[in-house]
C-alpha atoms as a PDB file:
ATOM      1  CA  UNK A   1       0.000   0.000   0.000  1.00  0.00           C
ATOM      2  CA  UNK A   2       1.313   3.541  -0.851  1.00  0.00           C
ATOM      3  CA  UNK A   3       2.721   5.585   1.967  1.00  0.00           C
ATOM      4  CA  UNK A   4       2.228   9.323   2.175  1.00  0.00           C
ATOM      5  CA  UNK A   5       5.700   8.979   0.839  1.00  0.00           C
ATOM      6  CA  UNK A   6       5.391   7.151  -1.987  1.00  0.00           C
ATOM      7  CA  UNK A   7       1.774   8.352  -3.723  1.00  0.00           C
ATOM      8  CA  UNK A   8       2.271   7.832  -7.429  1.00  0.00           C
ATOM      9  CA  UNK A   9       2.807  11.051  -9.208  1.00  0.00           C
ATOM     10  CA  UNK A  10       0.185  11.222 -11.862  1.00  0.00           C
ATOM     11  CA  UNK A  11       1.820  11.628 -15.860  1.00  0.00           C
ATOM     12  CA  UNK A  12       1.545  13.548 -18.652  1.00  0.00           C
ATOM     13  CA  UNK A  13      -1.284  12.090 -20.090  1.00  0.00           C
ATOM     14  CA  UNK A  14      -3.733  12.273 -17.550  1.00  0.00           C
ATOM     15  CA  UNK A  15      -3.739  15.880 -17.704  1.00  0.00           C
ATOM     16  CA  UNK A  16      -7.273  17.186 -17.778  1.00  0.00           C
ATOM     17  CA  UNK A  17      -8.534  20.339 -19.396  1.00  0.00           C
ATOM     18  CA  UNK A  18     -11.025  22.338 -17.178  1.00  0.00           C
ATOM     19  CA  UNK A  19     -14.427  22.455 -18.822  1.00  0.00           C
ATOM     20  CA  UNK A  20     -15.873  25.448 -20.940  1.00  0.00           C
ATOM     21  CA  UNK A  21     -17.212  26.358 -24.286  1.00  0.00           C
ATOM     22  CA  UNK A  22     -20.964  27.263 -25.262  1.00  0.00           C
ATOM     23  CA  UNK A  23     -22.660  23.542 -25.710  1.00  0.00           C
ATOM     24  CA  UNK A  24     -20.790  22.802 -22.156  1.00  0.00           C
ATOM     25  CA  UNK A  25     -22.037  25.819 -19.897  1.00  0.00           C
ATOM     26  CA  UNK A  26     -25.861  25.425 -21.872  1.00  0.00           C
ATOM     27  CA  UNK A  27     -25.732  21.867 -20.310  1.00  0.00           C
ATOM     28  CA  UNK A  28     -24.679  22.966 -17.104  1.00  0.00           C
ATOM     29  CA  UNK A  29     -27.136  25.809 -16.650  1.00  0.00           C
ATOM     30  CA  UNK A  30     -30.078  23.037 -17.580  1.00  0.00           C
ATOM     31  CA  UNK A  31     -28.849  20.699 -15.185  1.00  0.00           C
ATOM     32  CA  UNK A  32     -28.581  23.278 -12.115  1.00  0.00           C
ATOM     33  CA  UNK A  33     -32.017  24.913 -12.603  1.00  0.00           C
ATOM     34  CA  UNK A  34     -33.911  21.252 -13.211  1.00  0.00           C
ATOM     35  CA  UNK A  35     -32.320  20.099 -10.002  1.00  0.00           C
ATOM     36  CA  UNK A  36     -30.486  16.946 -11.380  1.00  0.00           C
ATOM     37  CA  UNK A  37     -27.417  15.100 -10.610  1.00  0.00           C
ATOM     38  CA  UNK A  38     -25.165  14.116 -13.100  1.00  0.00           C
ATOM     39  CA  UNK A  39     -22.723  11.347 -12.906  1.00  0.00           C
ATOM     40  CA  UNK A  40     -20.398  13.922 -15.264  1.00  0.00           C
ATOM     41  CA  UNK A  41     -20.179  16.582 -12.267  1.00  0.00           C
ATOM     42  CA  UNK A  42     -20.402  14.432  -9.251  1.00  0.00           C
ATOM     43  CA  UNK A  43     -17.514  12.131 -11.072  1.00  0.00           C
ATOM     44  CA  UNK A  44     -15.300  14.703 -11.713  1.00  0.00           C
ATOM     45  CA  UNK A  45     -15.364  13.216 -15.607  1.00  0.00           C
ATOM     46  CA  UNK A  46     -12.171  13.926 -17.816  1.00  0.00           C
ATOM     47  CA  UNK A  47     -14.220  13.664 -20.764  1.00  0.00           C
ATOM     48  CA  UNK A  48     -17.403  16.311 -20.037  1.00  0.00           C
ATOM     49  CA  UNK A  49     -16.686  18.843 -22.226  1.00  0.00           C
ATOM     50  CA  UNK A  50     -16.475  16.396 -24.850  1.00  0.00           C
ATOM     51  CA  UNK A  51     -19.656  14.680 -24.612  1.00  0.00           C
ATOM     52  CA  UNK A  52     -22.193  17.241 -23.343  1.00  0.00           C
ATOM     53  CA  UNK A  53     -20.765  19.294 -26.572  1.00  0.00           C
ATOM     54  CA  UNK A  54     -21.682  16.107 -28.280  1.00  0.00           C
ATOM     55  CA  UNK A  55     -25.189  16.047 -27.057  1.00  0.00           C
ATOM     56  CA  UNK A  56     -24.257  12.819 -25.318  1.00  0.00           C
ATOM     57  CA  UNK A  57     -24.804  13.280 -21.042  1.00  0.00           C
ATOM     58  CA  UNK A  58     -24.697  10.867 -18.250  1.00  0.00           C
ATOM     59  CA  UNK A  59     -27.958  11.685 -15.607  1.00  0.00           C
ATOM     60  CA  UNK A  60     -27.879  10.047 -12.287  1.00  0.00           C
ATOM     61  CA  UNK A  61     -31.335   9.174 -10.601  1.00  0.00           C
ATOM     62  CA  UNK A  62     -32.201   8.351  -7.500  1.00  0.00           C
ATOM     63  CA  UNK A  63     -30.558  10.837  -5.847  1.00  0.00           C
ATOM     64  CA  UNK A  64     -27.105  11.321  -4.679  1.00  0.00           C
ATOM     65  CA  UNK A  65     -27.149   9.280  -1.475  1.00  0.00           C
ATOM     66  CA  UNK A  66     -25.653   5.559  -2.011  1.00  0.00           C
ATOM     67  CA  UNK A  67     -26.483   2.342   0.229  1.00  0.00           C
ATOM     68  CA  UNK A  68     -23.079   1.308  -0.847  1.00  0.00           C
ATOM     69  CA  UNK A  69     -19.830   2.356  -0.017  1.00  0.00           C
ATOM     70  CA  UNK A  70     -17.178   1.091  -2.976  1.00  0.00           C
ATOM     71  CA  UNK A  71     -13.645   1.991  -1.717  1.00  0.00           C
ATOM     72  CA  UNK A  72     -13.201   3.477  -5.308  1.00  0.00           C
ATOM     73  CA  UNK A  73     -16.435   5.571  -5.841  1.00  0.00           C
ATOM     74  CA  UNK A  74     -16.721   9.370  -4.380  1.00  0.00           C
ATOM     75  CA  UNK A  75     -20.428   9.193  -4.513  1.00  0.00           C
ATOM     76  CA  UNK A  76     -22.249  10.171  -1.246  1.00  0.00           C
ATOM     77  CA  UNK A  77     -23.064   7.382   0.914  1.00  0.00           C
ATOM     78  CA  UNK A  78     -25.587   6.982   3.827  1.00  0.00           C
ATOM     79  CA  UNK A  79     -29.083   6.986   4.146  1.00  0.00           C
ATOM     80  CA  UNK A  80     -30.529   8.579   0.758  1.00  0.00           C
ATOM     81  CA  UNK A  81     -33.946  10.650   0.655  1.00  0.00           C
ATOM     82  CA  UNK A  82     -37.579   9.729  -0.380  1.00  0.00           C
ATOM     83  CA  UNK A  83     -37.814   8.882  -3.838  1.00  0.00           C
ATOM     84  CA  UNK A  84     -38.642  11.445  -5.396  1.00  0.00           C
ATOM     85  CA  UNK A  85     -41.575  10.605  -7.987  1.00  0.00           C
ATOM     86  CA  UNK A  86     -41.649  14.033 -10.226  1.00  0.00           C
ATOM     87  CA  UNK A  87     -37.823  13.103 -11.175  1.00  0.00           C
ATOM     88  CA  UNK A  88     -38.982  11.026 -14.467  1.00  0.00           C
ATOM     89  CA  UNK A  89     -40.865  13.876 -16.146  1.00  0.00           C
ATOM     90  CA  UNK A  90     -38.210  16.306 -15.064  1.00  0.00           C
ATOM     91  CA  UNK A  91     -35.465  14.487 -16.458  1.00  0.00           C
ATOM     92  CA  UNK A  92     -36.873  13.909 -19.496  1.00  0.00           C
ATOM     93  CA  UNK A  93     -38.085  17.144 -20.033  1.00  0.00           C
ATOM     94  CA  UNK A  94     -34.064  17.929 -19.551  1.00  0.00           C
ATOM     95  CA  UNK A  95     -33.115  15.514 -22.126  1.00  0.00           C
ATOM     96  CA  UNK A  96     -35.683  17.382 -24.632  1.00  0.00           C
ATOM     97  CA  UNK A  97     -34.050  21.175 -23.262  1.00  0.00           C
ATOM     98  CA  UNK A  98     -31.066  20.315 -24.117  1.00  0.00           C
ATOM     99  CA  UNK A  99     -31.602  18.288 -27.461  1.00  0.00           C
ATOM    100  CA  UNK A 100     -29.636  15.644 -26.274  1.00  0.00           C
ATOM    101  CA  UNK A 101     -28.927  12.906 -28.885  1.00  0.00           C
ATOM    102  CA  UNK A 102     -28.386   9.995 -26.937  1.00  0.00           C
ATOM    103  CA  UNK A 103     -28.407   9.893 -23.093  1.00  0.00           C
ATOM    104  CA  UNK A 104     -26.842   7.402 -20.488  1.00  0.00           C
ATOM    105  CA  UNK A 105     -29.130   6.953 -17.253  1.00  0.00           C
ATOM    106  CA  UNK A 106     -26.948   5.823 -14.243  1.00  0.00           C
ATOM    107  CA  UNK A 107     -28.261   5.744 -10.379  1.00  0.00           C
ATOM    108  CA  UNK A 108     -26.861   5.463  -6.885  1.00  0.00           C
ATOM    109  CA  UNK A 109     -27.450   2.057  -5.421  1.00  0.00           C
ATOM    110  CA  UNK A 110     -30.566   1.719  -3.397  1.00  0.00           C
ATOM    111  CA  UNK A 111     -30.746  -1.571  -1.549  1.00  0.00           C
ATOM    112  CA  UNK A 112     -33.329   0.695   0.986  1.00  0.00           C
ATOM    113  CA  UNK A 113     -36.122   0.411  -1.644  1.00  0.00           C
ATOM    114  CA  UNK A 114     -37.872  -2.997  -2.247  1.00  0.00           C
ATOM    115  CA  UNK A 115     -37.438  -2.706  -5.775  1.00  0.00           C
ATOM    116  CA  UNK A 116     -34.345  -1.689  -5.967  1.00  0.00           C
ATOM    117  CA  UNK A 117     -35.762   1.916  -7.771  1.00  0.00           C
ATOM    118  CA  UNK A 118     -36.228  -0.440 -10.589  1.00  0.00           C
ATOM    119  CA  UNK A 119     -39.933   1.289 -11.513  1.00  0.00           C
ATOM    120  CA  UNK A 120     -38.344   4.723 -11.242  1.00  0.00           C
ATOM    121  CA  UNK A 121     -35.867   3.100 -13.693  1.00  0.00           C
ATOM    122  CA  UNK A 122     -38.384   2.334 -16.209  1.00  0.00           C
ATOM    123  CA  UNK A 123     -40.531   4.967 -15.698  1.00  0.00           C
ATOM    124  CA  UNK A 124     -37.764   7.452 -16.257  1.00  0.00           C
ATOM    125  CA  UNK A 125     -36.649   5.739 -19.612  1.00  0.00           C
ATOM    126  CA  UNK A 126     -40.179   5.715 -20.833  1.00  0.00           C
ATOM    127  CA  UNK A 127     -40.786   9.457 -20.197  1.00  0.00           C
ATOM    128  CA  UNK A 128     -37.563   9.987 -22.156  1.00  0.00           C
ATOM    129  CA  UNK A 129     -38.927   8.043 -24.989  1.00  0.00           C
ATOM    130  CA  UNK A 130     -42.238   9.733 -24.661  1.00  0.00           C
ATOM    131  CA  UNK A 131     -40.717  13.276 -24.932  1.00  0.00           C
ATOM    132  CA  UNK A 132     -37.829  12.988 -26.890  1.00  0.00           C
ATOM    133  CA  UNK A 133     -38.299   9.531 -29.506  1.00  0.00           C
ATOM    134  CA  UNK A 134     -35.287  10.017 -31.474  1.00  0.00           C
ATOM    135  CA  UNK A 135     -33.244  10.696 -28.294  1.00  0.00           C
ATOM    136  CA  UNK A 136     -31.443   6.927 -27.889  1.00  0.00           C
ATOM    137  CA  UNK A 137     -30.387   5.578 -24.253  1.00  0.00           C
ATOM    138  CA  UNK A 138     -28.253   3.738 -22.663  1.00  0.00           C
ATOM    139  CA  UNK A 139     -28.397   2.073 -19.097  1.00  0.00           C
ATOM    140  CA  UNK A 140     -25.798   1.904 -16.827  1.00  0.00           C
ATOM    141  CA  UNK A 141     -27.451  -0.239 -13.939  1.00  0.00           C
ATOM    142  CA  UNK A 142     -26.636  -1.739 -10.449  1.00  0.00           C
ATOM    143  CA  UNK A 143     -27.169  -4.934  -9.873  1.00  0.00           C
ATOM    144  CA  UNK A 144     -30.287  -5.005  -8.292  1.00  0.00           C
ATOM    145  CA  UNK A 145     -28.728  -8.180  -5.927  1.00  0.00           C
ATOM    146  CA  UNK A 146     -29.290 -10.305  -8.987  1.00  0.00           C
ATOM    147  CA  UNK A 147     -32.865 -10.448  -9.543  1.00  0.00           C
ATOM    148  CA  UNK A 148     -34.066 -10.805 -12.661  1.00  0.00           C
ATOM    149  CA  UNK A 149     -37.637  -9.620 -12.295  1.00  0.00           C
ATOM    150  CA  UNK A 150     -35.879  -5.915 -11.589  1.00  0.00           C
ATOM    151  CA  UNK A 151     -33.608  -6.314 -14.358  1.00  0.00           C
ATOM    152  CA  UNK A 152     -36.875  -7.104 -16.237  1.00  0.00           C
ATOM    153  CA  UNK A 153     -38.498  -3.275 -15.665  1.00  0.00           C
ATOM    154  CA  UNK A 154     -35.420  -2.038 -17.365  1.00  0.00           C
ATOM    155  CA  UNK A 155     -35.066  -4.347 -20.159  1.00  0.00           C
ATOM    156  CA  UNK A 156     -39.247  -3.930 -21.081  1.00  0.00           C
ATOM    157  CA  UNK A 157     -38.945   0.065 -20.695  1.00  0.00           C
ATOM    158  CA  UNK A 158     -36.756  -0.404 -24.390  1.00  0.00           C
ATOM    159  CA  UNK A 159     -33.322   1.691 -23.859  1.00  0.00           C
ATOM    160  CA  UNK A 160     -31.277   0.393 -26.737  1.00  0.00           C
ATOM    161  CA  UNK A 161     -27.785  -0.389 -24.469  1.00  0.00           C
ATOM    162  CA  UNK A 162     -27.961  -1.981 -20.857  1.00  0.00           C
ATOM    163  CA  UNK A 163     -24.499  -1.728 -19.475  1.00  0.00           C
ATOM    164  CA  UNK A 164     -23.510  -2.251 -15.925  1.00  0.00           C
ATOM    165  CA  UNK A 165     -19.818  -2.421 -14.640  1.00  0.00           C
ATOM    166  CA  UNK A 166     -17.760  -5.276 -13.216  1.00  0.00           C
ATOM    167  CA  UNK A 167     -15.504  -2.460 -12.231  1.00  0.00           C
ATOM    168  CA  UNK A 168     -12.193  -4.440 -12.102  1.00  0.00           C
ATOM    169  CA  UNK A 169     -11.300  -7.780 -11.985  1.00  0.00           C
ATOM    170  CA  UNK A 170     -12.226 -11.212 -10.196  1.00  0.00           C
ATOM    171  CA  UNK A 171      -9.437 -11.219  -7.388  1.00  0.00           C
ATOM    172  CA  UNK A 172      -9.977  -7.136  -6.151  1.00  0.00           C
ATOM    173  CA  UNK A 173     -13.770  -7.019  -6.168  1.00  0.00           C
ATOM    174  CA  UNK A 174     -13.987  -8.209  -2.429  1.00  0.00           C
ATOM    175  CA  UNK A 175     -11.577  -5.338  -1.656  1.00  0.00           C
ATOM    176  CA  UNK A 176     -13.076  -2.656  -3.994  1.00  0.00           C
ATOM    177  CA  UNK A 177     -16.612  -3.087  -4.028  1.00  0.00           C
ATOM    178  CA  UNK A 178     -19.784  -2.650  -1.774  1.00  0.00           C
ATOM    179  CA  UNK A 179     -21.339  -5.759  -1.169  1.00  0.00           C
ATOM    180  CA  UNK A 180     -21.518  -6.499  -5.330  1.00  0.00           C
ATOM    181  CA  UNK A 181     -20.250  -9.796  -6.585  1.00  0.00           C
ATOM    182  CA  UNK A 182     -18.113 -10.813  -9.269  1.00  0.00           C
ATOM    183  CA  UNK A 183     -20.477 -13.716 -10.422  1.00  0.00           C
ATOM    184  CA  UNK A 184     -23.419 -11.885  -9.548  1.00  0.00           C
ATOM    185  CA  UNK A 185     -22.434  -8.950 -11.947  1.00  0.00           C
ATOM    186  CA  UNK A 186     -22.028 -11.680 -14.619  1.00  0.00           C
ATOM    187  CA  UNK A 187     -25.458 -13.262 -13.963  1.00  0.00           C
ATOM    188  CA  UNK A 188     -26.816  -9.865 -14.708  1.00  0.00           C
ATOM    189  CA  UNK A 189     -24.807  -9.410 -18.072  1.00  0.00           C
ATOM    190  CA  UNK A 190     -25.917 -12.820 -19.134  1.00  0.00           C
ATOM    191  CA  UNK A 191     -29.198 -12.071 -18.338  1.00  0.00           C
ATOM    192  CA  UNK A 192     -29.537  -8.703 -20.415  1.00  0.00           C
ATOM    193  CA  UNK A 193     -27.363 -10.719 -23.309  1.00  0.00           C
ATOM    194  CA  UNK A 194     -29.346 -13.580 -23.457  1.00  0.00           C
ATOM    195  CA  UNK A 195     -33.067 -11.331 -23.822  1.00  0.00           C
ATOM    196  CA  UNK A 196     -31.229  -9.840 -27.010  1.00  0.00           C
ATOM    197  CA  UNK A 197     -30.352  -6.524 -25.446  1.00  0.00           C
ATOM    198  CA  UNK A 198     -26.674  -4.789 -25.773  1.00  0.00           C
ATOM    199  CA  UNK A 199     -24.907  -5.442 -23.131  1.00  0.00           C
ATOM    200  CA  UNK A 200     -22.183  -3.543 -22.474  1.00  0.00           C
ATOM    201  CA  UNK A 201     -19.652  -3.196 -19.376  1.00  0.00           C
ATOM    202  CA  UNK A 202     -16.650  -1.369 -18.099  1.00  0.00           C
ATOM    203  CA  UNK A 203     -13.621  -1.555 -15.389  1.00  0.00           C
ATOM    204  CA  UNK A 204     -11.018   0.226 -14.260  1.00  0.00           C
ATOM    205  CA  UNK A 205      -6.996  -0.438 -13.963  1.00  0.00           C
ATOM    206  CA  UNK A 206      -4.232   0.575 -12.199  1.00  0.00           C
ATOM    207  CA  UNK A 207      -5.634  -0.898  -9.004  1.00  0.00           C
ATOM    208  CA  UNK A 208      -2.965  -3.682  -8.583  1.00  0.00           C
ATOM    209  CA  UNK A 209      -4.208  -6.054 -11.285  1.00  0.00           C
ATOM    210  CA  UNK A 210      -2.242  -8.002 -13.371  1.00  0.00           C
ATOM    211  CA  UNK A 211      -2.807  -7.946 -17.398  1.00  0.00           C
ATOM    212  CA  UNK A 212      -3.305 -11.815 -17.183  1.00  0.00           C
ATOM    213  CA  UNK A 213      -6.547 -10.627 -14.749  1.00  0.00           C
ATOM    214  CA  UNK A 214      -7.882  -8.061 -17.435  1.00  0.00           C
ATOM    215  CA  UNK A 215      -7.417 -10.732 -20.259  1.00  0.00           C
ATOM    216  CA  UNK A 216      -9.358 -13.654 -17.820  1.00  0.00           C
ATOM    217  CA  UNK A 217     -11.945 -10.635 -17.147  1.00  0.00           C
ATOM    218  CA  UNK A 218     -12.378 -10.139 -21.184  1.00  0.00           C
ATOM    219  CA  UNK A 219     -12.877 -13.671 -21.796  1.00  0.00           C
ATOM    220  CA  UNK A 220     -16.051 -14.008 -18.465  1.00  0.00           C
ATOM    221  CA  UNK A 221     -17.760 -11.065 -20.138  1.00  0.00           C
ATOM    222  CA  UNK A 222     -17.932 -12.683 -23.995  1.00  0.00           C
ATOM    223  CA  UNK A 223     -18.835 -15.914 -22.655  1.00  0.00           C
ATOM    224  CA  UNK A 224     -21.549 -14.361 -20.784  1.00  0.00           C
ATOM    225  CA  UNK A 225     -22.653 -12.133 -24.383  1.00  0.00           C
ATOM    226  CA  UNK A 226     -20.743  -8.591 -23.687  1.00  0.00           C
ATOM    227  CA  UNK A 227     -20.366  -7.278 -26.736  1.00  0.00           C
ATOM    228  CA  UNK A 228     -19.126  -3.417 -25.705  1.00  0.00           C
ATOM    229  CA  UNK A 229     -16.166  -2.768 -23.037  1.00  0.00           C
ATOM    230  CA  UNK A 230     -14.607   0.224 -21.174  1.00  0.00           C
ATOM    231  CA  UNK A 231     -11.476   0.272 -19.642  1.00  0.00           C
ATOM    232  CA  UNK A 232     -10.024   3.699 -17.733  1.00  0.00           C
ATOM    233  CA  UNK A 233      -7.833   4.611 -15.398  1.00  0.00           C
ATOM    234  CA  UNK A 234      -8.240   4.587 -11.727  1.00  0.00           C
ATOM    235  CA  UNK A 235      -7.767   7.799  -9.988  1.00  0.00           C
ATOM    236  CA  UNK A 236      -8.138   7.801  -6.238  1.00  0.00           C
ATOM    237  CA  UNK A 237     -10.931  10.394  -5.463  1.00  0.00           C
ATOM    238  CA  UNK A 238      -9.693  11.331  -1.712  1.00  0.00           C
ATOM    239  CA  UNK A 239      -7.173  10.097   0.418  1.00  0.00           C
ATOM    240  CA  UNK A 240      -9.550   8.079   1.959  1.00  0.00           C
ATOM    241  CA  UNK A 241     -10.341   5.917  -1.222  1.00  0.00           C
ATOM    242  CA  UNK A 242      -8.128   3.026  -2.261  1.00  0.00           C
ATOM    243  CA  UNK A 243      -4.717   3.890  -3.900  1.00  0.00           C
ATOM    244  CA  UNK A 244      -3.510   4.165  -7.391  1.00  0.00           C
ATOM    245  CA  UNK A 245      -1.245   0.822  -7.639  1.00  0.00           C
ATOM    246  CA  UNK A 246      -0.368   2.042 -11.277  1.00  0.00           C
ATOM    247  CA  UNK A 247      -0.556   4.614 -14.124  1.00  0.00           C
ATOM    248  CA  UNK A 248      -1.214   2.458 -16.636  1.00  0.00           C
ATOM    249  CA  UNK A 249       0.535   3.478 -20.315  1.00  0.00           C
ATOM    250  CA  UNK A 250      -1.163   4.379 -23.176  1.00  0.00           C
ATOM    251  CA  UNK A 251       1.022   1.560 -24.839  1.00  0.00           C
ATOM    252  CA  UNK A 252      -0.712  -1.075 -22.722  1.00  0.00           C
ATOM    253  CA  UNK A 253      -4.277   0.432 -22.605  1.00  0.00           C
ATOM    254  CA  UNK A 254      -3.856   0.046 -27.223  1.00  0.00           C
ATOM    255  CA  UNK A 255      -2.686  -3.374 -25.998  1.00  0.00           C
ATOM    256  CA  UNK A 256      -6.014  -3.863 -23.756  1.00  0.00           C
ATOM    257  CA  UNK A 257      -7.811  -2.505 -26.803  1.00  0.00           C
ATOM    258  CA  UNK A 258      -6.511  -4.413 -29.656  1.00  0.00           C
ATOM    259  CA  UNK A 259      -6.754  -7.958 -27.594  1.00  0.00           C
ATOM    260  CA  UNK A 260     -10.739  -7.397 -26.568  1.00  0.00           C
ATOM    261  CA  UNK A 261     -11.123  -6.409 -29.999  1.00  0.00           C
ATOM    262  CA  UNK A 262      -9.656  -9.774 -31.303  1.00  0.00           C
ATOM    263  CA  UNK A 263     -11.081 -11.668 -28.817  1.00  0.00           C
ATOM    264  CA  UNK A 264     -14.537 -10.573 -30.115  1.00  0.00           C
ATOM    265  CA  UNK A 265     -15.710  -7.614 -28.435  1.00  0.00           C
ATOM    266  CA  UNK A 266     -17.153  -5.357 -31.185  1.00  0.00           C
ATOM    267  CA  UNK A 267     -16.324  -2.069 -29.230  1.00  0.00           C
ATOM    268  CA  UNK A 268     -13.321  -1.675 -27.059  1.00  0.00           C
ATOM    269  CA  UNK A 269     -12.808   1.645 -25.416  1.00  0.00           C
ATOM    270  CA  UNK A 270      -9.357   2.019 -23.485  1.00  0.00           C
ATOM    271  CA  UNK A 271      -7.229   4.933 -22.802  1.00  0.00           C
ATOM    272  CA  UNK A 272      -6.603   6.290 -19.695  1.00  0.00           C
ATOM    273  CA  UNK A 273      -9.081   9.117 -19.783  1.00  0.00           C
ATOM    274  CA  UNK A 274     -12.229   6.574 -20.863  1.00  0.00           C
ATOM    275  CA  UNK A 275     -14.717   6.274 -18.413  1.00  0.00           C
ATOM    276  CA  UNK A 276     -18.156   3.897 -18.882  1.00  0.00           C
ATOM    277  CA  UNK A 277     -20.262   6.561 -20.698  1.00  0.00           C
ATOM    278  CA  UNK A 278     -17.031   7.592 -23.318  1.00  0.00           C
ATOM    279  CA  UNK A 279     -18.449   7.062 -26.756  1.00  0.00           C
ATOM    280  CA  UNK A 280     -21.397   5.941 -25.622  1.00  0.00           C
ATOM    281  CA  UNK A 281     -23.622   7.246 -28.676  1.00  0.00           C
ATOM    282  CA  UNK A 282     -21.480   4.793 -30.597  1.00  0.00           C
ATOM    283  CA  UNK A 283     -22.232   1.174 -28.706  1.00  0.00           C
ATOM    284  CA  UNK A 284     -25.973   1.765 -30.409  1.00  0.00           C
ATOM    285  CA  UNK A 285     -24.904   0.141 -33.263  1.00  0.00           C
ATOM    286  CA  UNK A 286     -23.310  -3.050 -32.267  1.00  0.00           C
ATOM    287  CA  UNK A 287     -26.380  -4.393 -33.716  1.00  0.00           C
ATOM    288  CA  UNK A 288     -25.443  -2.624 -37.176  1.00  0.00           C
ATOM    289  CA  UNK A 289     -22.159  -3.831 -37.014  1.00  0.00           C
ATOM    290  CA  UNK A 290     -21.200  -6.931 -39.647  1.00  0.00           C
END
């Protein structure tokens, strides 16, 4: 474990530009006055600018509060509020202000409801549709503890991508993540695979893992019907969070890339800046692909 001594200095090319230009701060102003939380903002995403001037943006619903605490995630944890039953309409009355293209729906964790917030899940993608039918969407989902009949709501409500994250590989999950499971996140991926859906999934490096583990990892998400994978850089959010292991190089992230891509993925994004949501408008068209 790093010492106070030792942190890892980060390089070059994780420099990150500080957000701006016109298509940005018209996002922005939308999602302050309509009250929503972003997964961009609250992430602290390298790639904002980018997308939101893309018309691509990552909402978060459900609040802010998480029942989880994943030593790698900076999201609020604790007891979260009252769902809040307006937050459908309002969000997809967003998507429609800001003429958003394609939008990724993410959510905190809550293992307090007895759905999981799967119904605000579906309800919230079938408002978007409503409002905005060209607009296309992508998922990015807990894992509802595995049940199927939750993962269900989402699938019926039609977004065109269902992704959801094993977040890094088999041997660190214990140690990184909240009470999720390593075969239990692959249940749920099989799951939304096997009802004809995209599925889609991402994880991040530099956590200790070997490239052996990210290879294994590649080869449990085709046989379980991923067809789209993410792979980004770890950065420790506060000194309470778990340590950066490793910067991983660009060289080895093309590496990462080029294998998943010849092992049969049919979208591989990996560079250190990618996070689940980069490119997202793309993964659409898996189904396109020959």
């Amino acid at each position: 474990m790093n010492t106070p001594d030792t942190i890892l200095r980060k390089p070059d090319w994780l420099k990150i530009k500080i957000p701006s230009g016109k298509e940005y701060l018209s996002v922005k102003e939308i999602v302050d006055k309509n009250k929503l939380h972003t997964i961009c903002t609250s992430g602290h995403c390298p790639n904002m600018q980018e997308c939101w001037g893309r018309g691509t943006a990552t909402l978060m619903i459900l609040g802010d509060i998480c029942t989880r605490s994943c030593k790698f995630c900076n999201t609020k944890t604790g007891k979260p509020l009252p769902v809040d039953l307006d937050e459908p309409r309002r969000v997809a009355e967003s998507v429609k202000r800001m003429n958003l293209k394609h939008v990724v729906l993410t959510s905190v964790d809550r293992d307090d409801l007895t759905d999981g917030g799967a119904a605000i899940w579906a309800e919230t993608i079938l408002k978007i549709k409503e409002l905005n039918p060209k607009t296309t969407i992508e998922t990015l989902i807990p894992d509802f503890d595995g049940d199927e009949e939750l993962i269900q709501q989402v699938i019926d409500a039609g977004p065109e991508v269902i992704s959801h994250n094993l977040e890094t590989v088999r041997r660190l999950t214990p140690e990184t993540r909240s009470r999720a499971q390593y075969d239990r996140s692959l249940h749920v991926l099989q799951y939304i695979a096997q009802k004809g859906i995209i599925a889609k999934s991402g994880i991040m490096v530099g956590l200790g893992e070997t490239p052996e583990e990210v290879f294994a990892l590649m080869d449990d998400l085709l046989n379980v019907g991923v067809s789209v994978l993410t792979i980004g850089q770890y950065l420790q959010p506060t000194k309470k969070h778990l340590p950066v292991k490793a910067y991983i190089t660009p060289k080895q992230f093309e590496i990462y890339r080029k294998t998943g891509l010849e092992k049969g993925f049919r979208f591989v994004e990996s560079s250190p800046l990618v996070r689940s949501s980069y490119h997202a408008e793309k993964h659409v068209a898996v189904n396109q692909k020959s």
